[in-house]
Protein backbone atom coordinates (compact mmCIF):
# COMPACT_ATOMS: atom_id res chain seq x y z
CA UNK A 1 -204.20 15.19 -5.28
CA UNK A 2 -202.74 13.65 -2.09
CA UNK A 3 -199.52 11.28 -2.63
CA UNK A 4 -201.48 8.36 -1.55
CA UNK A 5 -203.99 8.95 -4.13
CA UNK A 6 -201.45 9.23 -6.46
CA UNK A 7 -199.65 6.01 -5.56
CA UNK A 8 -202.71 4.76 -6.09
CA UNK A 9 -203.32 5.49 -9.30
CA UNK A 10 -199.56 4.71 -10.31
CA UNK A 11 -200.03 1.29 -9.01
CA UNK A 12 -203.71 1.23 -11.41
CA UNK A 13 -201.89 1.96 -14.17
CA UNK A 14 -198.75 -0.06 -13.74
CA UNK A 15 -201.30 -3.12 -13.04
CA UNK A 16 -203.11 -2.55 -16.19
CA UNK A 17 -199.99 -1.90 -18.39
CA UNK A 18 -198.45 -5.09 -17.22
CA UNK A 19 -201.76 -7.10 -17.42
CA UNK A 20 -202.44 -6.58 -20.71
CA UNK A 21 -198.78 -7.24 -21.97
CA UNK A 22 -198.73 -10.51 -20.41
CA UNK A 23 -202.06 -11.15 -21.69
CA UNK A 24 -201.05 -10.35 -24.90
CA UNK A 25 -197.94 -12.23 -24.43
CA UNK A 26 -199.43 -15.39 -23.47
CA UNK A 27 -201.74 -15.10 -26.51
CA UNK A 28 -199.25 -14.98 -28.64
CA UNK A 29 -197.65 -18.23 -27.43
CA UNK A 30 -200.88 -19.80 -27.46
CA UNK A 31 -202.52 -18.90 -30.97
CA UNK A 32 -199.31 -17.54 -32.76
CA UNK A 33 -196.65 -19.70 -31.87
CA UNK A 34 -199.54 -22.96 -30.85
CA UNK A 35 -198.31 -24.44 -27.93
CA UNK A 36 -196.51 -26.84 -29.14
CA UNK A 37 -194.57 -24.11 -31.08
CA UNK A 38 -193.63 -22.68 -27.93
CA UNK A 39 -193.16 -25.83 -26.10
CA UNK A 40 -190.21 -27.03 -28.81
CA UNK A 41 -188.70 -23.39 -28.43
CA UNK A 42 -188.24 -24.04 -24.77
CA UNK A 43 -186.68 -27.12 -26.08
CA UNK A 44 -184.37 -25.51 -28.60
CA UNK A 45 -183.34 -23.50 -25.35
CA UNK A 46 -182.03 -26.22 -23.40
CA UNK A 47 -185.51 -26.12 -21.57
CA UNK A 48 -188.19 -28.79 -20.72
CA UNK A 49 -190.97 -28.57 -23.53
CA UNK A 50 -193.50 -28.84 -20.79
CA UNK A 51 -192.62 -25.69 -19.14
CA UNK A 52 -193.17 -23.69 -22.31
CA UNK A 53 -196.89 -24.73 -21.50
CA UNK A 54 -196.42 -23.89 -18.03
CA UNK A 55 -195.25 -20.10 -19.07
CA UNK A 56 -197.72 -19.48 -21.52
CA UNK A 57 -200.75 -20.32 -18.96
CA UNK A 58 -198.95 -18.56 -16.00
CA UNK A 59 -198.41 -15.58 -18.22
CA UNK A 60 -202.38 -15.91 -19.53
CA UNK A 61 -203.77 -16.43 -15.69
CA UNK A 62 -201.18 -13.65 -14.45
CA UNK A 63 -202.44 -11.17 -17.14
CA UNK A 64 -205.93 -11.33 -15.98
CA UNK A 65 -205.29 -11.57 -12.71
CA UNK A 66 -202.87 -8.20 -13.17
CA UNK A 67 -205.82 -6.70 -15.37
CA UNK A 68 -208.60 -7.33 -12.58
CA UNK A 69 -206.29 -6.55 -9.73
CA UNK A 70 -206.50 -10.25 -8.02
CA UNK A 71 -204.12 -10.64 -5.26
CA UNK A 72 -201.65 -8.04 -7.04
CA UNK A 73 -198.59 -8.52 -4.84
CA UNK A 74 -198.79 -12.49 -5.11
CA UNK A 75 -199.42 -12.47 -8.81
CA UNK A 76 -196.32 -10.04 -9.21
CA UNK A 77 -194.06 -12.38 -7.28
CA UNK A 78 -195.34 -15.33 -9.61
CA UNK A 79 -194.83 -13.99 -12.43
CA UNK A 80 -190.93 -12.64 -11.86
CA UNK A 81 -189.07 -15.87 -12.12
CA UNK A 82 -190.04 -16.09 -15.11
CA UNK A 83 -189.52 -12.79 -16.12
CA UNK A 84 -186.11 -13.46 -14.91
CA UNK A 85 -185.56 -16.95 -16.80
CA UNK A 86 -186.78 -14.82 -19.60
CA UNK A 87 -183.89 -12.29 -18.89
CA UNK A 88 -181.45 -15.05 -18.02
CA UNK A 89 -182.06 -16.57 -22.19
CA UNK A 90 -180.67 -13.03 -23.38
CA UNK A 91 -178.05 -12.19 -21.81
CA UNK A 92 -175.60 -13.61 -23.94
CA UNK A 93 -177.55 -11.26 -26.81
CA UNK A 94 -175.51 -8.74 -25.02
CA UNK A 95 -178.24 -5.31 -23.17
CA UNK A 96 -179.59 -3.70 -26.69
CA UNK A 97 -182.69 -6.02 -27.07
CA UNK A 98 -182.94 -4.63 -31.08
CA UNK A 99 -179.93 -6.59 -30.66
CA UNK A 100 -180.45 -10.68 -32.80
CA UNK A 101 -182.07 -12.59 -30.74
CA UNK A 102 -182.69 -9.69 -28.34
CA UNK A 103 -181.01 -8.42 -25.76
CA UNK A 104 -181.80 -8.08 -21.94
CA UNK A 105 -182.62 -4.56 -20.92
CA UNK A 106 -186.42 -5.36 -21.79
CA UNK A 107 -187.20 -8.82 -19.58
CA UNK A 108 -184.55 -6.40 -17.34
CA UNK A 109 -186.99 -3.85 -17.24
CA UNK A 110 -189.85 -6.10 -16.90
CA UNK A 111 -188.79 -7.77 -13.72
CA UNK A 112 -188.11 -4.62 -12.37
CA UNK A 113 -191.73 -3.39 -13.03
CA UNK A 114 -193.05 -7.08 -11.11
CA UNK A 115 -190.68 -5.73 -8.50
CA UNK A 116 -192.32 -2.45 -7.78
CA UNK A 117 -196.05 -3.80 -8.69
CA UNK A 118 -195.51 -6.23 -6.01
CA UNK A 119 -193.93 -3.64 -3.61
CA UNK A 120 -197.03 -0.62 -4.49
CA UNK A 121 -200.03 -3.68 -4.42
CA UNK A 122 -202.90 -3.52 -6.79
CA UNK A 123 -203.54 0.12 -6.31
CA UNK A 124 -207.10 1.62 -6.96
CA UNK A 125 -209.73 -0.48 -8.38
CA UNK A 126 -207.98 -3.61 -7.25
CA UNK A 127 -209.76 -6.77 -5.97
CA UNK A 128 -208.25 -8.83 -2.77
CA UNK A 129 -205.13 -8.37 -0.90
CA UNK A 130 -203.84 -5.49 0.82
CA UNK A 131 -202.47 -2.32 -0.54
CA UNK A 132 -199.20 -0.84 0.19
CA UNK A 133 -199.16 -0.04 4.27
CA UNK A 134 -198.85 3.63 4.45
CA UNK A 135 -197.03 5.58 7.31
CA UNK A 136 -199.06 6.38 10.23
CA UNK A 137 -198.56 10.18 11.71
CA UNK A 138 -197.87 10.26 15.16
C-alpha cells in the first residue's frame, strides 16, 4: 500500500472515530441531559444557557457531517473551539481526566485529533472539499 493510500485511510478512520463520538456526544446532551439540562450546566459554568444549545447542535451537525465526510477540514475547524472551551472548563481538574470533575488530557486530546483531521481532510470515502495536497515529484 502506497503512503497516500494509507493517509487516506488514516484520515477515513480518524473521520469516522470522531463522527460518531460527537454524535454520540451531542445525543447525550440532547436526550440524556434534555436540553435544558445542558443549557443550566453551561449556566452553572459561568456560561450563557443558550450556548449549551448551541454546542449540543454543533456537536450533532458536526458528527454527521464528520461521519459522511462533508467539508472535513471546515467541520474540523468548527468544531475545535469548542473542543477547546471544553478543555479550558477542566483545567483546574488538574491533566488525569479520572480525576472529579475530569481532568484535561481528554478534550486535550480531542482538539488535537480536530487539529490533524482538519490538516489530513476527509480522507477516502469523503464527500466535498479537497483532500490533503500531496507533493508533486519533479
Amino acid at each position: 500500500m502506497n503512503s497516500n493510500r494509507s493517509a487516506d485511510l488514516a484520515a477515513l478512520l480518524l473521520r469516522v472515530a470522531l463522527g460518531v463520538l460527537y454524535l454520540a456526544h451531542s445525543l447525550q446532551k440532547i436526550f440524556v441531559f434534555t436540553l435544558p439540562g445542558t443549557a443550566q450546566f453551561f449556566v452553572s459554568l459561568g456560561l450563557p444557557g443558550w450556548l449549551g444549545y448551541v454546542t449540543a447542535f454543533v456537536e450533532l451537525f458536526g458528527g454527521i457531517a464528520l461521519l459522511l465526510g462533508v467539508q472535513v477540514r471546515w467541520v474540523a475547524l468548527v468544531l475545535l473551539p469548542f473542543m477547546l472551551g471544553a478543555m479550558s472548563q477542566h483545567l483546574h481538574n488538574g491533566w488525569g481526566f479520572a480525576s472529579p470533575h475530569g481532568g484535561w488530557e481528554y478534550p486535550a486530546f480531542w482538539a488535537v485529533t480536530l487539529a490533524v483531521q482538519s490538516l489530513l481532510g476527509g480522507g477516502a470515502l469523503a464527500f466535498g472539499g479537497a483532500k490533503a495536497p500531496r507533493a508533486v515529484a519533479a
